[in-house]
Protein backbone atom coordinates (compact mmCIF):
# COMPACT_ATOMS: atom_id res chain seq x y z
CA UNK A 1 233.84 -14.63 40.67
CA UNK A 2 234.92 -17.43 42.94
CA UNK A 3 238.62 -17.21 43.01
CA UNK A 4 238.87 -13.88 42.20
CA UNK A 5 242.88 -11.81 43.08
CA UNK A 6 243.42 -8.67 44.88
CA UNK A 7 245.73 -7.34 42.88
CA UNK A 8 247.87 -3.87 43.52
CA UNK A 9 248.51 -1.28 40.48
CA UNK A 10 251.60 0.88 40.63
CA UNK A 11 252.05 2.75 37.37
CA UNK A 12 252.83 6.70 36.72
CA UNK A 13 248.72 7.61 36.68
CA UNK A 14 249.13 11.01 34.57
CA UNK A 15 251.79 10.48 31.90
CA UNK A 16 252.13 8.77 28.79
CA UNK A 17 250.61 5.45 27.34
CA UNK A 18 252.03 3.57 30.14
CA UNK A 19 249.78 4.62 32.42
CA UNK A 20 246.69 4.58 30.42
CA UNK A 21 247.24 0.78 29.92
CA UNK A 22 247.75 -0.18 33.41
CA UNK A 23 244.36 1.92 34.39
CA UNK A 24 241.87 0.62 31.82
CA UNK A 25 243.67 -3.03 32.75
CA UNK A 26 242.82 -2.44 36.31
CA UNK A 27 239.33 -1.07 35.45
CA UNK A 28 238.56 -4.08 33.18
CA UNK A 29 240.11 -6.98 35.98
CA UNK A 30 237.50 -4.53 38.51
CA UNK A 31 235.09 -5.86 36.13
CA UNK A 32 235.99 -9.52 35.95
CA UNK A 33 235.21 -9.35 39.61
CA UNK A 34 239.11 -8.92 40.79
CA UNK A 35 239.69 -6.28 43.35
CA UNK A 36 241.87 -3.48 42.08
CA UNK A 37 243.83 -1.36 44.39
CA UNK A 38 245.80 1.57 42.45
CA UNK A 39 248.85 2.66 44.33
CA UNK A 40 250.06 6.01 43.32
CA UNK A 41 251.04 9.50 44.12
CA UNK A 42 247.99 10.93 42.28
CA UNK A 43 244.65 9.39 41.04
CA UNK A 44 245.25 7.58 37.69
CA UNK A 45 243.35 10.38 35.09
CA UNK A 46 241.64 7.73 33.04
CA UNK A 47 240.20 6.17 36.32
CA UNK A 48 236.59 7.30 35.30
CA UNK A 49 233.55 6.42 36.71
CA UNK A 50 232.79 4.59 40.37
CA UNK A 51 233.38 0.83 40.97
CA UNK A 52 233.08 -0.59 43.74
CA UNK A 53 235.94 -3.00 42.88
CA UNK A 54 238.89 -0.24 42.39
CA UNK A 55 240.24 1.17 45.21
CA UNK A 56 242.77 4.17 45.33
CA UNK A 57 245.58 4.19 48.05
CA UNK A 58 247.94 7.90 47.55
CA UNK A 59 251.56 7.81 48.42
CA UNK A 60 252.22 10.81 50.27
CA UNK A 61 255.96 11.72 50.43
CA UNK A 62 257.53 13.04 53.75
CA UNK A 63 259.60 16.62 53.68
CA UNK A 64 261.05 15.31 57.12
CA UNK A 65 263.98 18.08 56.82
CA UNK A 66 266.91 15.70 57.08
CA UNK A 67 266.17 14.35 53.39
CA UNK A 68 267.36 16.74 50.77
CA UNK A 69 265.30 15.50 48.33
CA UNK A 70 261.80 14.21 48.92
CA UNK A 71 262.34 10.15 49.29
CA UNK A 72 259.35 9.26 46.90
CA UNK A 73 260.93 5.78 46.58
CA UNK A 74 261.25 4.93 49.67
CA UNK A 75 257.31 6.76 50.67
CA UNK A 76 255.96 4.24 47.49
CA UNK A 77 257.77 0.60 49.28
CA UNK A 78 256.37 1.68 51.85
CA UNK A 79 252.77 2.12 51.02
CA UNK A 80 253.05 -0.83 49.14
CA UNK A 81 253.64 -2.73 51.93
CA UNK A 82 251.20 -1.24 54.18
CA UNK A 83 248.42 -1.82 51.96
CA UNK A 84 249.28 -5.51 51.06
CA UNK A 85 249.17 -6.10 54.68
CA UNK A 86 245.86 -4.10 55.04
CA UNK A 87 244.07 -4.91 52.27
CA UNK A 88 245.43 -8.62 52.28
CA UNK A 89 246.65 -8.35 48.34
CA UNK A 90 248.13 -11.82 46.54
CA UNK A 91 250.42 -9.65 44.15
CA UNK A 92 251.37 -6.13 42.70
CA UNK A 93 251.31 -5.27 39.31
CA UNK A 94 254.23 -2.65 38.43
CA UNK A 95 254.64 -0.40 35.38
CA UNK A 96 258.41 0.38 35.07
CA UNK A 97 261.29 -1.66 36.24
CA UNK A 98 262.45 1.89 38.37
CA UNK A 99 261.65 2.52 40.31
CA UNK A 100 258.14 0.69 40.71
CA UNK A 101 259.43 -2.96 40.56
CA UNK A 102 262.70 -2.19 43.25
CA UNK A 103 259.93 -0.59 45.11
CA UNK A 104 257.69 -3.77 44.73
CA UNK A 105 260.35 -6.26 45.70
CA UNK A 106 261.26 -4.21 49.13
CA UNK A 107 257.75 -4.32 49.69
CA UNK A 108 257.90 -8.13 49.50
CA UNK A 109 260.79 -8.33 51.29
CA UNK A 110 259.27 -6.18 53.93
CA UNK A 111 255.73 -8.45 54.26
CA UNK A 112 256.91 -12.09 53.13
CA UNK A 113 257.65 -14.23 50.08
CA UNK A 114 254.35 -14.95 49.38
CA UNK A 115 253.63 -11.41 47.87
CA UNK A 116 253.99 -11.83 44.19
CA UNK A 117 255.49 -8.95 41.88
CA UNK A 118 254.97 -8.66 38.48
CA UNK A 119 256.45 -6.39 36.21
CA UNK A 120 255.62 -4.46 32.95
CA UNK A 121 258.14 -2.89 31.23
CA UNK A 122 257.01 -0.09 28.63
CA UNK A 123 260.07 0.94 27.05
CA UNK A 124 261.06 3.80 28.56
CA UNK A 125 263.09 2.37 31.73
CA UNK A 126 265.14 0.27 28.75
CA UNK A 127 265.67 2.35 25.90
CA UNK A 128 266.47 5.56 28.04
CA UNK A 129 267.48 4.78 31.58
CA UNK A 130 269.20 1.45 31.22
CA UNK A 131 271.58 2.97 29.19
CA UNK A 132 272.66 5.27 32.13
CA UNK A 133 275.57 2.76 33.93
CA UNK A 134 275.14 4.24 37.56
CA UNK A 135 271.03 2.64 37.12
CA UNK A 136 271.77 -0.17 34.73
CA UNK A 137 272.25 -2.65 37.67
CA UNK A 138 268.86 -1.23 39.20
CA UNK A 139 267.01 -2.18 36.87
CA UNK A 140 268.38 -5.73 36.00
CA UNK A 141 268.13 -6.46 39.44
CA UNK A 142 264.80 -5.10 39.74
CA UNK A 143 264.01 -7.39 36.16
CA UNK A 144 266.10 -10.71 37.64
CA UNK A 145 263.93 -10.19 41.16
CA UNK A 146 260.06 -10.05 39.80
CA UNK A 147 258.26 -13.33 39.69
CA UNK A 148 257.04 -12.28 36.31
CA UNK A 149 257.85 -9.86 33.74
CA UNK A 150 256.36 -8.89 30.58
CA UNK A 151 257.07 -6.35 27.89
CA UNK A 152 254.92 -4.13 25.52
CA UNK A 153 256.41 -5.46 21.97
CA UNK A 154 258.64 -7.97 20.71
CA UNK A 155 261.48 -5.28 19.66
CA UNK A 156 261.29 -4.25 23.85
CA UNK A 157 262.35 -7.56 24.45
CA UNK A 158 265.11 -7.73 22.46
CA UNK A 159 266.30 -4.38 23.52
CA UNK A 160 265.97 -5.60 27.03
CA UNK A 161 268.07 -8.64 26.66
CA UNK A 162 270.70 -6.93 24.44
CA UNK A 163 271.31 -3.51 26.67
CA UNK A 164 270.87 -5.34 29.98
CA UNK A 165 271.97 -8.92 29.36
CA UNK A 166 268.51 -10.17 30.67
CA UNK A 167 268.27 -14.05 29.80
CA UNK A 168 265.15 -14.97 32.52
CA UNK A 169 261.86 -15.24 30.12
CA UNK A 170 260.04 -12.29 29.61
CA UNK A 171 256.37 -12.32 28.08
CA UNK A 172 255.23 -10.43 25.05
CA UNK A 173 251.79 -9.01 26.56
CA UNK A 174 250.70 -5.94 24.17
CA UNK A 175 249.29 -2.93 24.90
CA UNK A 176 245.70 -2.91 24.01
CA UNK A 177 242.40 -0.80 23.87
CA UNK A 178 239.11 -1.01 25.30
CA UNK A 179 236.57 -1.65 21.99
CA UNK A 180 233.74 -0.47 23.31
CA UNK A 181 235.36 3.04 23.44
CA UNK A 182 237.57 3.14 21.27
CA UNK A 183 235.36 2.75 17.54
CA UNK A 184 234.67 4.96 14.97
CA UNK A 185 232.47 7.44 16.34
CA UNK A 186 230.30 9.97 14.37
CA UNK A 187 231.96 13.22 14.03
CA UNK A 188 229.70 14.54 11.13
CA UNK A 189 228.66 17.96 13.02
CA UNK A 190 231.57 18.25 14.86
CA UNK A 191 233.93 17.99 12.00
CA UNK A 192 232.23 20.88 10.45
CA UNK A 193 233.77 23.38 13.86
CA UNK A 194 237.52 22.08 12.55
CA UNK A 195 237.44 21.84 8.69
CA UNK A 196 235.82 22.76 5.52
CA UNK A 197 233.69 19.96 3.72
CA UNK A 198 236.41 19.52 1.42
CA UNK A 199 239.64 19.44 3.89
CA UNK A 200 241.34 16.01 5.03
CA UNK A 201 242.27 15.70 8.79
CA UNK A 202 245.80 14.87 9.74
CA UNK A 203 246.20 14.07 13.59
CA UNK A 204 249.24 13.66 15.83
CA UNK A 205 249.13 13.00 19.47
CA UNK A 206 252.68 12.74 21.59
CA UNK A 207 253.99 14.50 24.58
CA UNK A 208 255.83 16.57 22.50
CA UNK A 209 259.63 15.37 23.31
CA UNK A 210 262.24 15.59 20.56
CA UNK A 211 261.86 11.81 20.41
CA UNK A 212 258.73 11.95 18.86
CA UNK A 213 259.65 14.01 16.19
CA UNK A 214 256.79 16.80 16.04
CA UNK A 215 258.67 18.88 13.44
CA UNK A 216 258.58 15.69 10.78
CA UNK A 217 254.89 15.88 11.11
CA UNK A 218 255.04 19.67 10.13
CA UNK A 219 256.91 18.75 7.42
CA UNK A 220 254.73 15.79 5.96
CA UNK A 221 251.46 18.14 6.43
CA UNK A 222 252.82 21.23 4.58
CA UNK A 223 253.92 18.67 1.46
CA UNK A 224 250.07 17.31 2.28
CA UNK A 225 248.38 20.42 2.02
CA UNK A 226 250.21 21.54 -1.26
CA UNK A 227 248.20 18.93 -3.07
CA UNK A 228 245.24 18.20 -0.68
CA UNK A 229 243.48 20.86 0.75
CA UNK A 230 244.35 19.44 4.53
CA UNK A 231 243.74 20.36 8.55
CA UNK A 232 246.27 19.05 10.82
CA UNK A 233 245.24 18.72 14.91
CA UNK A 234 247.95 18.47 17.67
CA UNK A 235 246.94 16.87 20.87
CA UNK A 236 249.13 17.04 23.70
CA UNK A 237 251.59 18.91 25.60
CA UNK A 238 255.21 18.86 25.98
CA UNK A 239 258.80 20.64 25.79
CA UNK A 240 258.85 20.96 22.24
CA UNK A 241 255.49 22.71 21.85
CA UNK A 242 256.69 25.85 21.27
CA UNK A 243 259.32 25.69 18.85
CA UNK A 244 256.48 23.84 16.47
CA UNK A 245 254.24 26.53 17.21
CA UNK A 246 257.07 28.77 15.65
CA UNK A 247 257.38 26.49 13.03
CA UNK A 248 253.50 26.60 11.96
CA UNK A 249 253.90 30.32 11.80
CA UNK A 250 257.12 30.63 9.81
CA UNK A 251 255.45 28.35 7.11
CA UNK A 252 252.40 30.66 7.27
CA UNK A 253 250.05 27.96 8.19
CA UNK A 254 248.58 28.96 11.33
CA UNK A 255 244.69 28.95 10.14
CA UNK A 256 245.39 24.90 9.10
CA UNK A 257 247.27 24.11 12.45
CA UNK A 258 244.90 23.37 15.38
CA UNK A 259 246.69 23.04 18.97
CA UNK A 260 243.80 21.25 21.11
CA UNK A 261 246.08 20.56 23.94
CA UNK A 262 245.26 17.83 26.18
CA UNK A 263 242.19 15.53 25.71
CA UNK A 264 240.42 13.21 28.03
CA UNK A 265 238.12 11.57 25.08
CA UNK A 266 240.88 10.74 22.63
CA UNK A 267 238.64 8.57 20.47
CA UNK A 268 235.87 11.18 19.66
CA UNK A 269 239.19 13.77 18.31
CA UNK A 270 240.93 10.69 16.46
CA UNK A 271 237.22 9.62 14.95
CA UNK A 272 237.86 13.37 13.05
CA UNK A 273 240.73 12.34 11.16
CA UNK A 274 241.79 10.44 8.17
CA UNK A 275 245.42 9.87 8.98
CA UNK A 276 247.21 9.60 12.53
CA UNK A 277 250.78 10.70 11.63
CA UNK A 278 253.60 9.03 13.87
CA UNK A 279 257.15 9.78 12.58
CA UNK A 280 259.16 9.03 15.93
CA UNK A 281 262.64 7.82 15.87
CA UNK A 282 261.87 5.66 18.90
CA UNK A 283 258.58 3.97 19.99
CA UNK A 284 258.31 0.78 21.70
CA UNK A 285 254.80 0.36 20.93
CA UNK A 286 253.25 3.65 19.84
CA UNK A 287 249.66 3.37 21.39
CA UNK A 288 248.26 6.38 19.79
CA UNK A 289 248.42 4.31 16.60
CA UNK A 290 246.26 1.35 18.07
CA UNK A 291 243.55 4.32 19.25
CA UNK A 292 243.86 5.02 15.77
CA UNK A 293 243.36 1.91 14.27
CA UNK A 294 240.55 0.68 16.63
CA UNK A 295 238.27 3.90 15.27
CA UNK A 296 239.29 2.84 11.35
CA UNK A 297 241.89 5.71 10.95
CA UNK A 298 245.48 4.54 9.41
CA UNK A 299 248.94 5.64 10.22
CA UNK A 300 251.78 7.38 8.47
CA UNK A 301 254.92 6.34 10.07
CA UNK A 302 258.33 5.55 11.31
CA UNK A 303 259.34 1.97 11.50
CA UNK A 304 261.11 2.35 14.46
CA UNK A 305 260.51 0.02 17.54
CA UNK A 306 257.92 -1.62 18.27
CA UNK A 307 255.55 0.54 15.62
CA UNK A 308 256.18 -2.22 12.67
CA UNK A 309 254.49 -5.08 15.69
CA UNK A 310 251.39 -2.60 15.62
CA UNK A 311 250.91 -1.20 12.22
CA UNK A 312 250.92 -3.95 9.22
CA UNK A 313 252.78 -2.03 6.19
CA UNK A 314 250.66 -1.90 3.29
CA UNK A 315 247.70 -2.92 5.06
CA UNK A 316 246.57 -0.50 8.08
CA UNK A 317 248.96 2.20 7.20
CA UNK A 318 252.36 2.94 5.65
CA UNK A 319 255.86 3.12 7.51
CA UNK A 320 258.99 4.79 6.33
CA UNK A 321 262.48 5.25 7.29
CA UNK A 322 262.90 7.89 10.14
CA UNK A 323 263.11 10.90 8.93
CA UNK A 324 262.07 10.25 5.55
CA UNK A 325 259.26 12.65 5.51
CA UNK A 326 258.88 13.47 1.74
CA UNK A 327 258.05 9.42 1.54
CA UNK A 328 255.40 10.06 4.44
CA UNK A 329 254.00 12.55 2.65
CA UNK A 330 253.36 10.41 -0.38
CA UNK A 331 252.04 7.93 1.26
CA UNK A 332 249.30 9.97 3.37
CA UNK A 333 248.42 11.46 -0.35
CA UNK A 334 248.16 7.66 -1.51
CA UNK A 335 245.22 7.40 1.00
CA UNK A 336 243.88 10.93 0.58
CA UNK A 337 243.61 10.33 -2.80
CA UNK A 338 241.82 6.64 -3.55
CA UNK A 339 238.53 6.12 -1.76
CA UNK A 340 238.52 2.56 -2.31
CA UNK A 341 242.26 1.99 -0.97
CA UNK A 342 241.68 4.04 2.28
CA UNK A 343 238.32 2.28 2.74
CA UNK A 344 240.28 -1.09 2.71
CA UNK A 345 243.20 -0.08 4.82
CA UNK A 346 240.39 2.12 7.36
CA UNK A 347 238.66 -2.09 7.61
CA UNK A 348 241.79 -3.56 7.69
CA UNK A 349 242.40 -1.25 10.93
CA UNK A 350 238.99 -2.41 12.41
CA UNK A 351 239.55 -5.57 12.16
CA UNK A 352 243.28 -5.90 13.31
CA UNK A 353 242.75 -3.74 16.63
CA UNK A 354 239.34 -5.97 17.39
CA UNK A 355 241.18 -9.35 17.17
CA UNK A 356 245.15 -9.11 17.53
CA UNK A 357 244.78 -5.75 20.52
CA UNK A 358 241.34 -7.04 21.68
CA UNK A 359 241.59 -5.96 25.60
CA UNK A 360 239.44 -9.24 26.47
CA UNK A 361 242.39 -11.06 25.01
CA UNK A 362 245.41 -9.47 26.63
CA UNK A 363 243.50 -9.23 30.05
CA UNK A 364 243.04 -13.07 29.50
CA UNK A 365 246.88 -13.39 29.07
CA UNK A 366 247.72 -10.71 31.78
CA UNK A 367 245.05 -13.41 34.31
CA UNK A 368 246.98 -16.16 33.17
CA UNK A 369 250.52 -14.57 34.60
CA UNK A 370 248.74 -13.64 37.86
CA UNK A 371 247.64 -17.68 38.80
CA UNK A 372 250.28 -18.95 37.47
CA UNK A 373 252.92 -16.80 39.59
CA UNK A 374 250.43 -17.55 42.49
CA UNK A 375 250.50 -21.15 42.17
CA UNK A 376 246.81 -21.58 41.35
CA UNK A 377 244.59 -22.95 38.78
CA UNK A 378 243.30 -20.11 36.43
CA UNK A 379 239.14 -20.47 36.11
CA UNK A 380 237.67 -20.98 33.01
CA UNK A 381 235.55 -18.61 31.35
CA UNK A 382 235.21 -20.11 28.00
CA UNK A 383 238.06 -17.99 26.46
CA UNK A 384 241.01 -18.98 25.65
CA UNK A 385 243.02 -16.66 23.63
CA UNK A 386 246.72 -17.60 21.03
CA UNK A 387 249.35 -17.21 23.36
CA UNK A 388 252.15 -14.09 22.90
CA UNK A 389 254.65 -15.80 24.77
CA UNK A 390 258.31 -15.34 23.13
């Protein structure tokens, strides 16, 4: 590639979607030809395979014994620095306004104007810390100071501008998946080690914080399962794990409940199901639901957030009210229960995470930001995706 960017990564590499996006967008600008250099405190777990066009820099934190607590923000600005100067980067690319983009900024301040910072903001450092008034300043500052900043769905972006008065322009660039791993895969022998030939699959994947609602998904599979014989799978980890593993007992349902913990090959568990259930009171994208709609599988959900951006009601899946669980439940048995209505939402799905989430696309429109905060002319490659600009 003849202009190609160094570009730094700074994202939190082993929780949540957040950091899934930013790798598999730094592994697919590694591609393009870009250099990638991931800046982090531990190696991003969807990092994969060798290229020699990702690099990996670790922030180590110092326990000098004068700090009471371990200065991780101040050990991250300054290996940000350090390797823009070393590795002669044109911009960093930070998940999280806090504290990746303040770190970002006193990088730049530390190694000249001429470092670019741009920011993505995934939800969580606006719809949780913002709202805390001795960090709400942080992070408009840190939002105000980037040369660019972008957000994951349209509803983050009005969240952002209501809770933190933000009136700079902020880009709608959505979270998207990589097609050719995330497709309908085939599960036939493997499906046969979960569930009986005539059992439906019910999925739900979450860290397992009361936000996400686990106990709604009990709920909605135990009025499944009274009509249609039914499995349910639970991937992930997280604080309320155990309390729904009390739950599952009390009902009596532990031989239908299956607790696979964490996965590395998400789209080979989600190709088993036929519904990905996503009841969460707040979501500001909900990117288990793409995975699930890039391998043909619907969801049953909340239409909170950003999940109404993502899932088209009445075409790749169904959202309710949150909380409304007996109305999820219906609507999963709607599915379950006409072939020729799940095979047109299950296309539907196909079709709408290949063209609207197509990670060709929103790499295109993440390029575009880069030259344009850089000053220079972005190449042409022949593709020229509808902007999401709002």
């Amino acid at each position: 590639m003849k202009d190609r960017l160094k570009i730094g990564i700074t994202c939190y590499p082993t929780l949540g979607g957040s950091g899934v996006v930013a790798t598999e967008l730094g592994k697919l600008l590694a591609e393009k030809g870009h250099e990638v250099h991931f800046i982090t405190h531990s190696m991003p777990f969807r990092l994969g395979r060798f290229d020699k066009n990702i690099f990996y820099h670790e922030v180590e934190v110092s326990d000098y014994y004068v700090f009471r607590y371990p200065p991780y923000d101040l050990s991250l600005a300054s290996k940000l620095a350090q390797v823009v100067k070393m590795q002669g980067l044109d911009l960093l690319h930070v998940h999280y306004a806090i504290p990746h983009a303040v770190c970002a900024l006193l990088a730049k301040q530390m190694v000249g104007e001429h470092l670019k910072v741009v920011t993505t903001l995934h939800g969580t450092d606006i719809t949780v810390l913002a709202q805390d008034h001795s960090i709400s300043d942080l992070i408009r500052f840190a939002i105000n100071q980037s040369d660019s900043v972008t957000a994951v769905s349209e509803d983050l972006i009005q969240e952002t501008r209501k809770t933190l008065d933000i009136t700079r322009p902020i880009e709608l660039t959505y979270n998207f998946v990589d097609k050719r791993v995330y497709y309908p895969r085939d599960v036939k022998s493997l499906k046969k080690e979960f569930a009986d030939p005539e059992d439906k699959i019910l999925i739900h994947i979450s860290n397992f914080r009361p936000v996400k609602r686990v106990m709604d998904v009990i709920d909605i599979f135990a009025r499944v399962h009274e009509q249609v014989p039914s499995r349910l799978l639970f991937v992930g980890e997280g604080p309320d794990l155990s309390k729904v593993m009390s739950r599952v007992k009390e009902l009596g349902l532990t031989q239908r409940v299956i607790f696979c913990g964490k996965q590395d090959d998400v789209a080979q568990i989600i190709s088993l199901a036929d519904v990905m259930l996503l009841p969460s009171e707040k979501e500001s994208f909900g990117l288990v639901a793409l995975e699930a709609m890039a391998c043909g599988v619907p969801t049953i959900g909340s239409n909170a957030g950003g999940i109404p951006e993502l899932v088209t009601h009445g075409e790749t899946g169904f959202l309710s009210g949150i909380g409304q669980t007996e109305e999820m439940a219906n609507n999963v048995l709607l599915l379950l229960q006409d072939e020729e209505l799940y095979r047109q939402f299950s296309q539907a799905c196909l079709e709408r995470a290949r063209t609207t989430f197509c990670n060709d696309r929103i790499m295109r429109q993440y390029e575009e930001i880069y030259y344009r905060v850089l000053g220079r002319e972005l190449p042409s490659d022949g593709y020229s995706p509808v902007s999401c600009t709002r």
